[in-house]
C-alpha atoms as a PDB file:
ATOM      1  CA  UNK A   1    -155.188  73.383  -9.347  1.00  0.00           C
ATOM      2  CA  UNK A   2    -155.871  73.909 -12.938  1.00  0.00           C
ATOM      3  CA  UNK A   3    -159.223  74.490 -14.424  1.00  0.00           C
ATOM      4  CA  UNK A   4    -159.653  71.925 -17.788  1.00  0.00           C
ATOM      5  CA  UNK A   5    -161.600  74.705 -19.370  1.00  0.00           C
ATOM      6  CA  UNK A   6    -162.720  72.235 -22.498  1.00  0.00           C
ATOM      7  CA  UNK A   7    -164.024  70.265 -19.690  1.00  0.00           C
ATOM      8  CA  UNK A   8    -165.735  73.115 -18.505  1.00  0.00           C
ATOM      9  CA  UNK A   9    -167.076  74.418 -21.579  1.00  0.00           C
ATOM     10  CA  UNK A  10    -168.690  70.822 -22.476  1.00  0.00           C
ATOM     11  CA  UNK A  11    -170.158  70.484 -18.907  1.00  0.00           C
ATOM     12  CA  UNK A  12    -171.417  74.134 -19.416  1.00  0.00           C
ATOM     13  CA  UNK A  13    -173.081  73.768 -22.875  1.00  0.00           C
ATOM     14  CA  UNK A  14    -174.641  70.591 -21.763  1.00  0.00           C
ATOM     15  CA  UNK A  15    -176.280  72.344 -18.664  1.00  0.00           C
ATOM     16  CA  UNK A  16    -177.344  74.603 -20.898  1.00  0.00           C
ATOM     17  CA  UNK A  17    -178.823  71.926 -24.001  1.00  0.00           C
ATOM     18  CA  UNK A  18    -180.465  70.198 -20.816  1.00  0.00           C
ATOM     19  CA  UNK A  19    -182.561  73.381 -19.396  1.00  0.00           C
ATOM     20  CA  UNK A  20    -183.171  74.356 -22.872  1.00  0.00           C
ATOM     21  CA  UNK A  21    -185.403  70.810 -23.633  1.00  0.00           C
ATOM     22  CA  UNK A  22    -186.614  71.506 -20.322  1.00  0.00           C
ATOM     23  CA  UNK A  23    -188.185  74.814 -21.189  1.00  0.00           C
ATOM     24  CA  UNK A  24    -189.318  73.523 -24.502  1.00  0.00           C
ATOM     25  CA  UNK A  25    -191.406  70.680 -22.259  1.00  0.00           C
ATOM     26  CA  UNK A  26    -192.745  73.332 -20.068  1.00  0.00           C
ATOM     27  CA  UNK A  27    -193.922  74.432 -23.611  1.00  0.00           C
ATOM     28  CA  UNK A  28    -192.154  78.524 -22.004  1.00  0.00           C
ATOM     29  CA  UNK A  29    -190.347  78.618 -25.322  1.00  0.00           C
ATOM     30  CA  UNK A  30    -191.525  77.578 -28.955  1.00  0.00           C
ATOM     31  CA  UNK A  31    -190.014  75.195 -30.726  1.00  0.00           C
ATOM     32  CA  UNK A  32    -188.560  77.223 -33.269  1.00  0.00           C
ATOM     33  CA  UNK A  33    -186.628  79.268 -30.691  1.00  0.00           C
ATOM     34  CA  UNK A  34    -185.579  75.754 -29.491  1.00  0.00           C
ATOM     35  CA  UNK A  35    -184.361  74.483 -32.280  1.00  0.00           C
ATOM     36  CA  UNK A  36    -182.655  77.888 -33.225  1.00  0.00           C
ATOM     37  CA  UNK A  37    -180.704  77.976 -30.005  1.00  0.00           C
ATOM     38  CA  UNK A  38    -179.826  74.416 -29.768  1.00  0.00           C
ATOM     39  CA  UNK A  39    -177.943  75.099 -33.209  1.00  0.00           C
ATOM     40  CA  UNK A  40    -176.358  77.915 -32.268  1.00  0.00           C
ATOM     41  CA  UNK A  41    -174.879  75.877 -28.714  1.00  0.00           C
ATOM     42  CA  UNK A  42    -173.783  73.231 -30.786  1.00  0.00           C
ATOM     43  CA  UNK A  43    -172.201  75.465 -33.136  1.00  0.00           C
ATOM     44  CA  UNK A  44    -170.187  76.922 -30.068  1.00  0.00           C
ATOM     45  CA  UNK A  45    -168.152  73.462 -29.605  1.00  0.00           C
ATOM     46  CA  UNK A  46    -164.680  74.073 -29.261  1.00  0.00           C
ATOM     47  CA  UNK A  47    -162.160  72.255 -31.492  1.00  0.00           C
ATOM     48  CA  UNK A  48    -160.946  68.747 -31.036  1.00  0.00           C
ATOM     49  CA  UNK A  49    -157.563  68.499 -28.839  1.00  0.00           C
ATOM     50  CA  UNK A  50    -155.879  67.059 -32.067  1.00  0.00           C
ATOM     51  CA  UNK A  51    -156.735  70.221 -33.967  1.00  0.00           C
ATOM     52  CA  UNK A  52    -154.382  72.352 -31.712  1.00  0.00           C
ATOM     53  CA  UNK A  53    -152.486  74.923 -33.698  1.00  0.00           C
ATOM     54  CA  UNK A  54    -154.080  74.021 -36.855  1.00  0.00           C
ATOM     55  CA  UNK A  55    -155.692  77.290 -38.902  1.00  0.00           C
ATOM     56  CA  UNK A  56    -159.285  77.395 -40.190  1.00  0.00           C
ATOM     57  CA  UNK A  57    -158.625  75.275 -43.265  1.00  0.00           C
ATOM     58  CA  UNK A  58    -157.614  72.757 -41.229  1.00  0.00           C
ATOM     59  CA  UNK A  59    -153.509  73.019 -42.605  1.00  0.00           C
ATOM     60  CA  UNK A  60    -151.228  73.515 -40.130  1.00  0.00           C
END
């Protein structure tokens, strides 16, 4: 069986985006460090399927 690791990494940042808000309700983390690590996990997304093999300028 193969592992759909963009699948993976999607389910995995959302797990992580959801405990984050949680801690923010349960007021454990401010909301500047919320909103500063919230950025940087969305920053983390992967690139789209259709950019496969495409360099950072977005020529392939």
């Amino acid at each position: 069986m193969e592992i759909d690791r963009p699948g993976l990494e999607r389910v995995k940042r959302e797990w992580m985006l959801s405990a984050l808000k949680k801690l923010l309700e349960e007021q454990i983390v401010t909301e500047e460090a919320y909103r500063r690590t919230r950025s940087a996990l969305l920053k983390e997304r992967p690139p789209h399927a259709g950019a496969a093999g495409k360099s950072d300028t977005g020529r392939g």
